[in-house]
C-alpha atoms as a PDB file:
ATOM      1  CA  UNK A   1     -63.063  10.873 -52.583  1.00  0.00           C
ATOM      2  CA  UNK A   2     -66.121  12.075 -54.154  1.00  0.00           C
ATOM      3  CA  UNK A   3     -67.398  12.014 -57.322  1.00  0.00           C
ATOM      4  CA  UNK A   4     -66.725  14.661 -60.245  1.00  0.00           C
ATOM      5  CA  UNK A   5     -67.400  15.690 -63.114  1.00  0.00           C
ATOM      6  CA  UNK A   6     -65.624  13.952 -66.118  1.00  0.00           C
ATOM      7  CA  UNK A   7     -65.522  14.222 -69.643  1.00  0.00           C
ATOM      8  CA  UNK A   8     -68.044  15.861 -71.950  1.00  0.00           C
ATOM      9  CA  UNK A   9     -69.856  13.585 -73.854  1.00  0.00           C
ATOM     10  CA  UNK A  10     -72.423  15.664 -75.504  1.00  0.00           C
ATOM     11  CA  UNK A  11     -73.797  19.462 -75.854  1.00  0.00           C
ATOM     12  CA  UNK A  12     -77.837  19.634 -76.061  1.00  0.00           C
ATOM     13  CA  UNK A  13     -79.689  23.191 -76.481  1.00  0.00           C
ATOM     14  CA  UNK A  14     -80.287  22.707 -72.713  1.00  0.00           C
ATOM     15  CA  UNK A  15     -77.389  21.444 -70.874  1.00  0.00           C
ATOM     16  CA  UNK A  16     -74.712  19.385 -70.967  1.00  0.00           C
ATOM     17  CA  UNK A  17     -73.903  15.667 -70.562  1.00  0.00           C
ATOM     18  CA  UNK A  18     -70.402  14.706 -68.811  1.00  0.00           C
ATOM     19  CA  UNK A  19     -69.552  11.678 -67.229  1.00  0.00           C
ATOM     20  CA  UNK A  20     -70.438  11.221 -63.826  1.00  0.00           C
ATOM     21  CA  UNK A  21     -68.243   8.098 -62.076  1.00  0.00           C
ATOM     22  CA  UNK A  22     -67.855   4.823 -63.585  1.00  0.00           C
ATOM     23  CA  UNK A  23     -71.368   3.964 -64.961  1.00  0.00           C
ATOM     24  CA  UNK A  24     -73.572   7.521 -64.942  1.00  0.00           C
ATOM     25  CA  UNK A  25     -73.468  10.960 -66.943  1.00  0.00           C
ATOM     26  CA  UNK A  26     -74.395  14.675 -65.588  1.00  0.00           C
ATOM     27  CA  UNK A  27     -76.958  16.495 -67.403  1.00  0.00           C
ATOM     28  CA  UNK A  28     -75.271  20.360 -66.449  1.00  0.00           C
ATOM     29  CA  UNK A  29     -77.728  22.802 -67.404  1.00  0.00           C
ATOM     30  CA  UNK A  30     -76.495  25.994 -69.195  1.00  0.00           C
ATOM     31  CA  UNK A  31     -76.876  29.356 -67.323  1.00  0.00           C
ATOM     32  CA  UNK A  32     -80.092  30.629 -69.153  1.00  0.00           C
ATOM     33  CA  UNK A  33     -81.579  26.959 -68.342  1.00  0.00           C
ATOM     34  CA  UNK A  34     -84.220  27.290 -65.663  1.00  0.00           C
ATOM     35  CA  UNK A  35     -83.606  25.007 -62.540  1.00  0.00           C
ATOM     36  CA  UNK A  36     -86.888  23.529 -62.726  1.00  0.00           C
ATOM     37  CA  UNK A  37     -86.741  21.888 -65.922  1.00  0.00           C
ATOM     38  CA  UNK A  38     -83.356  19.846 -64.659  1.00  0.00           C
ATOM     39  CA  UNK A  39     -86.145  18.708 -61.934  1.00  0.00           C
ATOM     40  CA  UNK A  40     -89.017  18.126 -64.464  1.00  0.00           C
ATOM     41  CA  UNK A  41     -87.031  16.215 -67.099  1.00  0.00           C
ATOM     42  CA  UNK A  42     -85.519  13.574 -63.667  1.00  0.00           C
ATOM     43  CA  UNK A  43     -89.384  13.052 -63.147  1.00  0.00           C
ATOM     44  CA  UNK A  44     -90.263  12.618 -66.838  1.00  0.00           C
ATOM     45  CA  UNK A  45     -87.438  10.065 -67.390  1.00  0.00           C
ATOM     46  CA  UNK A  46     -88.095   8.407 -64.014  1.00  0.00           C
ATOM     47  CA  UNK A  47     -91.778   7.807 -65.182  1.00  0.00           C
ATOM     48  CA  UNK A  48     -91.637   6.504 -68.240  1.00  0.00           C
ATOM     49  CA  UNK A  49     -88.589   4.193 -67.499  1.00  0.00           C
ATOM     50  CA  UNK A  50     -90.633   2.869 -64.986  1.00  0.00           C
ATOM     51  CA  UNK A  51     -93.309   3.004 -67.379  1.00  0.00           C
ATOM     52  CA  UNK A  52     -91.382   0.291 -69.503  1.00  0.00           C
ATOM     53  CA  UNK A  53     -89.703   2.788 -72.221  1.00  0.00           C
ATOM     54  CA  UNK A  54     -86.496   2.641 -73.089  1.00  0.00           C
ATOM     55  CA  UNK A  55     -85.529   5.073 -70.872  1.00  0.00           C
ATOM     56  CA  UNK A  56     -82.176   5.629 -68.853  1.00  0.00           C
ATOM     57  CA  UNK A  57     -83.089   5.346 -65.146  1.00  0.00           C
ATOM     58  CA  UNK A  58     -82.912   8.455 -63.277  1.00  0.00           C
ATOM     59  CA  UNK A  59     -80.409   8.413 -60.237  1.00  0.00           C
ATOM     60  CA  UNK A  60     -80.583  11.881 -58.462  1.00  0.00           C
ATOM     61  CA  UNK A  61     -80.095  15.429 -58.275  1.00  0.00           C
ATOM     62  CA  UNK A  62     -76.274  16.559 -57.492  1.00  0.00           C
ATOM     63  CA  UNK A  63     -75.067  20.234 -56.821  1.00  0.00           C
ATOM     64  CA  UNK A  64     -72.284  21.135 -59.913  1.00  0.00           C
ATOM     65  CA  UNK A  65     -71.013  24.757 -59.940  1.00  0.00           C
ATOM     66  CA  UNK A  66     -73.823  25.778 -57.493  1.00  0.00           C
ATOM     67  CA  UNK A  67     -76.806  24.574 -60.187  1.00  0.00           C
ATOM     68  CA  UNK A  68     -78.789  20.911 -59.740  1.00  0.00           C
ATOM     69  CA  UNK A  69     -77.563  18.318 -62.591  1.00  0.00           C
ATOM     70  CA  UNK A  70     -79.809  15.905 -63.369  1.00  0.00           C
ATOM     71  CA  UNK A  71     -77.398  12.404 -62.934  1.00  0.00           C
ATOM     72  CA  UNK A  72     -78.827   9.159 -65.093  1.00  0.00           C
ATOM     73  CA  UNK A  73     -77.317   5.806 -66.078  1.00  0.00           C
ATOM     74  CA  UNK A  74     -74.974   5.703 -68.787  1.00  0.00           C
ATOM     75  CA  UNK A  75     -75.783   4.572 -71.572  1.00  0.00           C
ATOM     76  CA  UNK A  76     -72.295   3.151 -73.125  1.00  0.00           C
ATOM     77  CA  UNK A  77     -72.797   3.639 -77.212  1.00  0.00           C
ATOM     78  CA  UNK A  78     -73.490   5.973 -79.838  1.00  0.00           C
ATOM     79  CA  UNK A  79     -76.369   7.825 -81.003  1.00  0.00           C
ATOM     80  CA  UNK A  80     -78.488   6.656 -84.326  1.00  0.00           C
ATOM     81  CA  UNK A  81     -77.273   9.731 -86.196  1.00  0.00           C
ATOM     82  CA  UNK A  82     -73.592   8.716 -86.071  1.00  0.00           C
ATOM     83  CA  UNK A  83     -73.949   5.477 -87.229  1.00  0.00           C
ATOM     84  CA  UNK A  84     -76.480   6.644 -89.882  1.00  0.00           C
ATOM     85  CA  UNK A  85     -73.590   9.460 -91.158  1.00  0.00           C
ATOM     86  CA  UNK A  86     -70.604   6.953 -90.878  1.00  0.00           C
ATOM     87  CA  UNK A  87     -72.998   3.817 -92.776  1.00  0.00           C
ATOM     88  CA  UNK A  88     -75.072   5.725 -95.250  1.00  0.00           C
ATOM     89  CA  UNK A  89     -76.442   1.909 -96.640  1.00  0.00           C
ATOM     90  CA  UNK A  90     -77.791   1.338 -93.302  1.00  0.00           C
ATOM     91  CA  UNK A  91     -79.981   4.391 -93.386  1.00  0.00           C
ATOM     92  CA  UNK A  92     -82.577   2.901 -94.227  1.00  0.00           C
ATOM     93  CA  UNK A  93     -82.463  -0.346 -91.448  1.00  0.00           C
ATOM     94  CA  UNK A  94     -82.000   2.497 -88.845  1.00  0.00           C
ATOM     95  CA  UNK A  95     -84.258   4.809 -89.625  1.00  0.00           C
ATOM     96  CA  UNK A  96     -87.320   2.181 -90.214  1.00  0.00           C
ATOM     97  CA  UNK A  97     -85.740   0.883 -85.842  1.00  0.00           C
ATOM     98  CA  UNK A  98     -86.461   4.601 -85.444  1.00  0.00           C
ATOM     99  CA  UNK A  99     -90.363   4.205 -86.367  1.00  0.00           C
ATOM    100  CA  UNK A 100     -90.649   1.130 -84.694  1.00  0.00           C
ATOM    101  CA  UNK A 101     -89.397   2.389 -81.363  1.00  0.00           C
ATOM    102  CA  UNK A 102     -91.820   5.320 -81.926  1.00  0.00           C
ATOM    103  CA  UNK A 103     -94.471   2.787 -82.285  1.00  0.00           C
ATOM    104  CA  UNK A 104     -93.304   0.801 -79.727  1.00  0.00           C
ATOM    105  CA  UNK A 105     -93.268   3.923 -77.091  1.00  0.00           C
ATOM    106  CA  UNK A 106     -96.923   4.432 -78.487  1.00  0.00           C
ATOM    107  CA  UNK A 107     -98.202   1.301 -76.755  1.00  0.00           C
ATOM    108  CA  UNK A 108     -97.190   1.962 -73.352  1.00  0.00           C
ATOM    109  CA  UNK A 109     -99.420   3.445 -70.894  1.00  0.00           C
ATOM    110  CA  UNK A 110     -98.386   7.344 -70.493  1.00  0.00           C
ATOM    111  CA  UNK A 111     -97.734   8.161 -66.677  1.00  0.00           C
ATOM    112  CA  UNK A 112     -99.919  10.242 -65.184  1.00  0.00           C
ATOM    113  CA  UNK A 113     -97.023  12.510 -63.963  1.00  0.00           C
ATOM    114  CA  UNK A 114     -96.397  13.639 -67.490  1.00  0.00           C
ATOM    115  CA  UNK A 115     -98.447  16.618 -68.556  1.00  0.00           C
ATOM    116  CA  UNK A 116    -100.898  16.868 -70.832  1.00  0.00           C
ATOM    117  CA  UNK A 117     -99.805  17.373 -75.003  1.00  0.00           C
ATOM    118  CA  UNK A 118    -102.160  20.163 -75.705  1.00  0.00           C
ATOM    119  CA  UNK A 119    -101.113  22.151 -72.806  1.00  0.00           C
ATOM    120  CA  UNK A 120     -97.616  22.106 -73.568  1.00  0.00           C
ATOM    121  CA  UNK A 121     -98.503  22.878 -77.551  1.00  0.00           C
ATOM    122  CA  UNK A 122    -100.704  25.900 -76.554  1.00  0.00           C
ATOM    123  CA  UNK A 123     -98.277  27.075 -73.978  1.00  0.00           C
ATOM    124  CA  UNK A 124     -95.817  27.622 -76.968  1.00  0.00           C
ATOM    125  CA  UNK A 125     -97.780  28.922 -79.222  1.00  0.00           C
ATOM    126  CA  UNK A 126     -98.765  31.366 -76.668  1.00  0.00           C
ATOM    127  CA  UNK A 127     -95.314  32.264 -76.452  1.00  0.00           C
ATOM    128  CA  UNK A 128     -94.261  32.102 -79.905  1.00  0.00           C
ATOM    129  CA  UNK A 129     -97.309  34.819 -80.263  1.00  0.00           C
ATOM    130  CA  UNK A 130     -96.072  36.909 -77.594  1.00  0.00           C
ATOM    131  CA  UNK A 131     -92.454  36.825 -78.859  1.00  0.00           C
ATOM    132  CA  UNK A 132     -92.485  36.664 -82.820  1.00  0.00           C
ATOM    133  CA  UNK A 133     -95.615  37.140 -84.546  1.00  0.00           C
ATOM    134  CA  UNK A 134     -98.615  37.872 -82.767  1.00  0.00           C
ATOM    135  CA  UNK A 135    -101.099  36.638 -85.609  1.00  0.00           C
ATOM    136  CA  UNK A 136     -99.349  32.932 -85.033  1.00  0.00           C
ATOM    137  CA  UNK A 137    -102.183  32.357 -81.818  1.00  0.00           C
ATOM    138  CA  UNK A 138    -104.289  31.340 -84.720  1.00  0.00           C
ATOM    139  CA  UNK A 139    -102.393  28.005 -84.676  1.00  0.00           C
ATOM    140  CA  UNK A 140    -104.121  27.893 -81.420  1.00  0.00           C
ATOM    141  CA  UNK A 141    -107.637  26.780 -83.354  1.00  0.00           C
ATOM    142  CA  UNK A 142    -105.654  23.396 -84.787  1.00  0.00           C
ATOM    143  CA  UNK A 143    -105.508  22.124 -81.399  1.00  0.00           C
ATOM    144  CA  UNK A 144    -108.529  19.792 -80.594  1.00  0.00           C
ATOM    145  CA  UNK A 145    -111.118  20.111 -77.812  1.00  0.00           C
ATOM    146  CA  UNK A 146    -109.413  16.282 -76.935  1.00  0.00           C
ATOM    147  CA  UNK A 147    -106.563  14.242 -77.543  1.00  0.00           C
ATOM    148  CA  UNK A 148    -105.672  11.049 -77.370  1.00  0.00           C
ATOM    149  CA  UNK A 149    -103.752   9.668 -74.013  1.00  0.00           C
ATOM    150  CA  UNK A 150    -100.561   7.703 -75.814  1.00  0.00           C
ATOM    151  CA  UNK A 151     -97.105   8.197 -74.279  1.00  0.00           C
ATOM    152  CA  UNK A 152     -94.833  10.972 -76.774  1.00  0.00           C
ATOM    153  CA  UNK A 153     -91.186  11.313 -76.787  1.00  0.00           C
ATOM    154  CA  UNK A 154     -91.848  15.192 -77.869  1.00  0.00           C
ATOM    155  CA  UNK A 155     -88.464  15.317 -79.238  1.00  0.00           C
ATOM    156  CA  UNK A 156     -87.633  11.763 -81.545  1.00  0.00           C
ATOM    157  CA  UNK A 157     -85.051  12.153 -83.809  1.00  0.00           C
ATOM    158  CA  UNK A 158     -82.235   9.767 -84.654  1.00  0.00           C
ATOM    159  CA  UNK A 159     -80.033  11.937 -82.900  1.00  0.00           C
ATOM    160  CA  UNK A 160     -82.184  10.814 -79.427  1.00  0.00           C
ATOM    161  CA  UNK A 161     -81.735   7.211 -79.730  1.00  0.00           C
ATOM    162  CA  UNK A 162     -78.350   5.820 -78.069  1.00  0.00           C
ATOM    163  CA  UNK A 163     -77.330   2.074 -79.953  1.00  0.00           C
ATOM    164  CA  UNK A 164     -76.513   0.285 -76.900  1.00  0.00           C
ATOM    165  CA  UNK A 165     -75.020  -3.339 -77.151  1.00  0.00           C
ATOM    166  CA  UNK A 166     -78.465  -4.534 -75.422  1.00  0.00           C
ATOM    167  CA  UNK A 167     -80.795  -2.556 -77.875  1.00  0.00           C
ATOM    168  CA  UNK A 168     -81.275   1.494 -78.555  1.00  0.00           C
ATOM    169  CA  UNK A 169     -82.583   3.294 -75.969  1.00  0.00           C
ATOM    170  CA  UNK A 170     -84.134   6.766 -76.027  1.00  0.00           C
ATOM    171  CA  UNK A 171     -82.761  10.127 -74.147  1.00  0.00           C
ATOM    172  CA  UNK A 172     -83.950  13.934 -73.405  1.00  0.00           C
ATOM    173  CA  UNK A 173     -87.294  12.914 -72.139  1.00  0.00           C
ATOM    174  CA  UNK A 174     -88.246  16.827 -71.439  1.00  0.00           C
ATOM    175  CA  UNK A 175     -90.393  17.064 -73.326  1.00  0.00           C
ATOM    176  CA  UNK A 176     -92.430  13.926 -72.972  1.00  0.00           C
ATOM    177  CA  UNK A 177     -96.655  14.001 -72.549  1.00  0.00           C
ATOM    178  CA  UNK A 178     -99.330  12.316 -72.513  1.00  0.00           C
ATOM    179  CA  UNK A 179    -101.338  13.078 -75.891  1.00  0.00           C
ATOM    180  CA  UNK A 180    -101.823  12.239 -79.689  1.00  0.00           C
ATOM    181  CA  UNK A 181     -99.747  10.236 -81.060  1.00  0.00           C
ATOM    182  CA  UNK A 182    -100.214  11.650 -84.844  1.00  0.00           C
ATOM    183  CA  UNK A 183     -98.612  14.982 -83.221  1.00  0.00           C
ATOM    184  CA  UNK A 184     -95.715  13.213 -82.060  1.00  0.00           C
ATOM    185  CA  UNK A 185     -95.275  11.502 -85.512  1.00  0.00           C
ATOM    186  CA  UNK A 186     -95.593  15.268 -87.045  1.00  0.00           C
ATOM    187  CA  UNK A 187     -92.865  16.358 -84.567  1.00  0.00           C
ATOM    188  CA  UNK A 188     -90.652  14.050 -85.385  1.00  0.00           C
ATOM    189  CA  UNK A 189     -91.395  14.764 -89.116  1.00  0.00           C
ATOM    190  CA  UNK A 190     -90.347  19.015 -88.775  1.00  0.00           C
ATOM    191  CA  UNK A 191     -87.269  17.880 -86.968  1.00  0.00           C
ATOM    192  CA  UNK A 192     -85.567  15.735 -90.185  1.00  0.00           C
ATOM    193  CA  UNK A 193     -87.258  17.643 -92.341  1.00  0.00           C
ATOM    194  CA  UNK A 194     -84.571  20.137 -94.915  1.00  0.00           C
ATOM    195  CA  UNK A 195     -87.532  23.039 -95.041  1.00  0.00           C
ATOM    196  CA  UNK A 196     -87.602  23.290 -91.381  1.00  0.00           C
ATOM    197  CA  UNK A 197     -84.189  24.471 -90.754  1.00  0.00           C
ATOM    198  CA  UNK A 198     -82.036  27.424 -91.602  1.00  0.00           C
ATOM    199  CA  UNK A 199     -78.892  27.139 -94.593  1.00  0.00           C
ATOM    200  CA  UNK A 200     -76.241  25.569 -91.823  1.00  0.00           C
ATOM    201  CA  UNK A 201     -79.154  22.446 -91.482  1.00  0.00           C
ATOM    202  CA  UNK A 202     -80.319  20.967 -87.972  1.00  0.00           C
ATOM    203  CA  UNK A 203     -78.579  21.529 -85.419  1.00  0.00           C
ATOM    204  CA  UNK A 204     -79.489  18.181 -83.381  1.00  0.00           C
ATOM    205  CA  UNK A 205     -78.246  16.492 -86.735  1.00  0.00           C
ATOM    206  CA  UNK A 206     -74.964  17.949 -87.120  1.00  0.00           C
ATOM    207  CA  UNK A 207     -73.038  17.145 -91.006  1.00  0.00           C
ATOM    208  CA  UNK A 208     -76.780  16.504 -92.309  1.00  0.00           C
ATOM    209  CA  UNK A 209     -76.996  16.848 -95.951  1.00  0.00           C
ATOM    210  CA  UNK A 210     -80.222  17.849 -97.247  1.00  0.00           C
ATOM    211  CA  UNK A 211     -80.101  14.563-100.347  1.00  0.00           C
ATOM    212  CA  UNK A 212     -80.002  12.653 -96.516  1.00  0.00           C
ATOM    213  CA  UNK A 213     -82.230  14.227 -94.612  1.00  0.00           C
ATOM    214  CA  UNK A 214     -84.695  13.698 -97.321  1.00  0.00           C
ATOM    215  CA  UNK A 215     -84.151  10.326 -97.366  1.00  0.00           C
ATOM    216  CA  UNK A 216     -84.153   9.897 -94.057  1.00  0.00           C
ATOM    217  CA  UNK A 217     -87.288  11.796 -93.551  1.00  0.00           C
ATOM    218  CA  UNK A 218     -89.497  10.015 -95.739  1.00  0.00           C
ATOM    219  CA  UNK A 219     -88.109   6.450 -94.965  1.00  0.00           C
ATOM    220  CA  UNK A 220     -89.346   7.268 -91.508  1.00  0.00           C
ATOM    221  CA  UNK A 221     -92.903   8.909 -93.297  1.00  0.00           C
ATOM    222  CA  UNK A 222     -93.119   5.164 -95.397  1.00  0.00           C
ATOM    223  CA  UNK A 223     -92.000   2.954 -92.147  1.00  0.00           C
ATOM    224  CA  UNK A 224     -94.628   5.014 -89.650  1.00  0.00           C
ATOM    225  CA  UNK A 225     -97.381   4.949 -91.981  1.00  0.00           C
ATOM    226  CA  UNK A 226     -97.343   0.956 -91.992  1.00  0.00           C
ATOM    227  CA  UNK A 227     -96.813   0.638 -88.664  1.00  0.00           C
ATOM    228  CA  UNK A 228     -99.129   2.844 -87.338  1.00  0.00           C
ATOM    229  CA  UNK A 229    -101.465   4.394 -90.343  1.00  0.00           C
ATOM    230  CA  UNK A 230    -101.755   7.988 -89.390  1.00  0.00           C
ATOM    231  CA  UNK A 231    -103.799  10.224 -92.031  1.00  0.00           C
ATOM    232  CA  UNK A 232    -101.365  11.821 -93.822  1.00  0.00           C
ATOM    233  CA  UNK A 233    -103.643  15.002 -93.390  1.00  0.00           C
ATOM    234  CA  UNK A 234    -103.843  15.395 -89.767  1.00  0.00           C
ATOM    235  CA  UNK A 235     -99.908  14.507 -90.021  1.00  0.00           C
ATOM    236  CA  UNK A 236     -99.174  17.956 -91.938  1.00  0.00           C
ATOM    237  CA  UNK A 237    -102.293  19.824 -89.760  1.00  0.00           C
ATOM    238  CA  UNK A 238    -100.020  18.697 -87.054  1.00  0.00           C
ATOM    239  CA  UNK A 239     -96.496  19.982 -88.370  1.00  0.00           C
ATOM    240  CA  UNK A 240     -97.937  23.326 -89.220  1.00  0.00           C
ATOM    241  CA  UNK A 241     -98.757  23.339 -85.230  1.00  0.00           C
ATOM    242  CA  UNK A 242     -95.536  21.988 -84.436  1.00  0.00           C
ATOM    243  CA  UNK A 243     -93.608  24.321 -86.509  1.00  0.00           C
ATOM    244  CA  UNK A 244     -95.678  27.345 -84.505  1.00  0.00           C
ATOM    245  CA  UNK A 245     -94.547  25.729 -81.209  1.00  0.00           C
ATOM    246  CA  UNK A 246     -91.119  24.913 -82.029  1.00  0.00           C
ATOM    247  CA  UNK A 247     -90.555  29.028 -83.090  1.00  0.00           C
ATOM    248  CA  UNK A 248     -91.140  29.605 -79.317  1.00  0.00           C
ATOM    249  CA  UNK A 249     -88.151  27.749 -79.034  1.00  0.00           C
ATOM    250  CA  UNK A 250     -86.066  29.925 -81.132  1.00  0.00           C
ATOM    251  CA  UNK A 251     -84.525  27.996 -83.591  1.00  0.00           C
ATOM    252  CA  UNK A 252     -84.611  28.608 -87.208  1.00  0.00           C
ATOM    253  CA  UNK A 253     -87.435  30.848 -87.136  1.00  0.00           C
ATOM    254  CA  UNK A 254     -88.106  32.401 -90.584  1.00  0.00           C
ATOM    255  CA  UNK A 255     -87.962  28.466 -91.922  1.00  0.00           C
ATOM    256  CA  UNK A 256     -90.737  27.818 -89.557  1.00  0.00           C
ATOM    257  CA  UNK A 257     -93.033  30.606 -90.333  1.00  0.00           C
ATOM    258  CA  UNK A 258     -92.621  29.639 -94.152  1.00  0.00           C
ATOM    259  CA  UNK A 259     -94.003  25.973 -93.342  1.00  0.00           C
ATOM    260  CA  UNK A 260     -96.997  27.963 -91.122  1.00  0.00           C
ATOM    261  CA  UNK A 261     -98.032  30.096 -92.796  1.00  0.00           C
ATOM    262  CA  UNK A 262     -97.588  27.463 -96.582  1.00  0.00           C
ATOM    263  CA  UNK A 263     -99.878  25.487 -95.074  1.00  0.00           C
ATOM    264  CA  UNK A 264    -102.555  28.433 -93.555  1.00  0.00           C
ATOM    265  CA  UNK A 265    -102.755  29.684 -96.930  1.00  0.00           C
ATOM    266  CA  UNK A 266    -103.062  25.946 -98.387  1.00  0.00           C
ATOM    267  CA  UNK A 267    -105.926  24.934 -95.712  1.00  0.00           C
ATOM    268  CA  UNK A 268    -107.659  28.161 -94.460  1.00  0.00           C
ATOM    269  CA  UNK A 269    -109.719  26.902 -91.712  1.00  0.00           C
ATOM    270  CA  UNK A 270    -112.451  28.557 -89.683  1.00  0.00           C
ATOM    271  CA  UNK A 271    -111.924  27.975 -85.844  1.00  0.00           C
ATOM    272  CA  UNK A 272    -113.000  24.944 -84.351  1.00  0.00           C
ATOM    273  CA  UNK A 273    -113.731  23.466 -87.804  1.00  0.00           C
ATOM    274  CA  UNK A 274    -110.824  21.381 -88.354  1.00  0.00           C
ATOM    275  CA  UNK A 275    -111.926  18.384 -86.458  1.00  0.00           C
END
């Protein structure tokens, strides 16, 4: 007998996650999900695991309902977030794990099979442009000549991390590159923080109250900033870029363009001047 798909475990904005046999899960893409990405998020995850992040390891492609489902270890425990909602005094402990796995993901050498951070930035500002608001390519002069090559999640949140019995380990490794670390710390930033997010809150932190996510948000700001020092300027440069990028992902747009176009107004800058 072969093996099928079992019970959902989890809905992403991509696909998603059933079990899959005794010890995997099936990443199902949705019908508007492109093919290609189920393929480029297996070689993401395969490269970093292998790159010594804690990473589920990749196990193959499988045919489900005619589409290719990404298949991956299972990883038996819950995510950060729902320990976080159901033990608000451990908040704190878990979201100062959170920046240390960050900074722990920061010190391993990116694969070369990821792509590059800037390319993936301007490739959604380019769209957000195209789709929304066509003056937003100016958030295309806030990306530098050069980054930094340090391995980025692209996608952090507490809602990311699974609390395994053998340590947390990190999932949804799509949008993983090789780039600055500072704009993965701002990433991570827009997606707990309350401004960034329509009136129903985040929808990768479902029952988040905004006293929490404020808390939560700048626990993470206070743990990062010892552990890794960015300056706290090129940390909001870089969520006014990532709040560009992430409207070319559709989700809580208007919120977005208030936190772009706050901070355009705050730091007018002429092109290339901002490094």
């Amino acid at each position: 007998m072969g093996v099928g798909v079992g019970e959902q475990l989890a809905t992403g904005s991509r696909s998603a996650v059933f079990v899959w046999g005794r010890n995997a899960v099936a990443k199902v893409p949705f019908a508007a999900t492109p093919e290609a990405w189920i393929h480029f998020e297996a070689q993401y995850t395969a490269a970093v695991h292998d790159a010594g992040a804690p990473a589920p390891r990749f196990l193959g492609i499988e045919m489900i309902d005619g589409r290719a489902a990404g298949i991956y270890e299972r990883v038996h425990g819950r995510s950060m977030w729902d320990h976080m909602l159901d033990h608000p005094a451990q908040v704190a402990s878990h979201t100062r794990s959170l920046a240390e796995l960050q900074a722990h993901v920061f010190t391993l050498v990116p694969p070369v099979a990821l792509p590059a951070q800037r390319d993936r930035l301007a490739c959604k500002i380019r769209a957000a442009s195209a789709r929304v608001d066509r003056s937003l390519v100016a958030a295309l002069e806030l990306l530098p000549p050069t980054t930094p090559s340090r391995l980025c999640h692209g996608d952090l949140h507490p809602g990311n991390v699974i609390m395994a019995s053998d340590g947390p380990v990190i999932i949804d490794w799509f949008d993983a590159a090789r780039g600055d670390q500072v704009a993965d710390i701002a990433r991570t930033s827009l997606l707990m923080s309350t401004g960034a997010h329509g009136p129903a809150g985040p929808g990768h932190l479902p029952g988040a109250r905004p006293d929490m996510l404020d808390r939560v948000r700048q626990t993470y700001l206070d743990a990062i900033a010892d552990l890794v020092a960015p300056d706290p300027d090129a940390v909001r440069r870089w969520e006014a870029v990532a709040a560009v990028a992430r409207v070319a992902e559709g989700i809580a747009i208007d919120a977005l363009l208030t936190i772009w176009r706050e901070w355009r107004a705050a730091w007018p800058v002429e092109a290339g001047a901002v490094w």
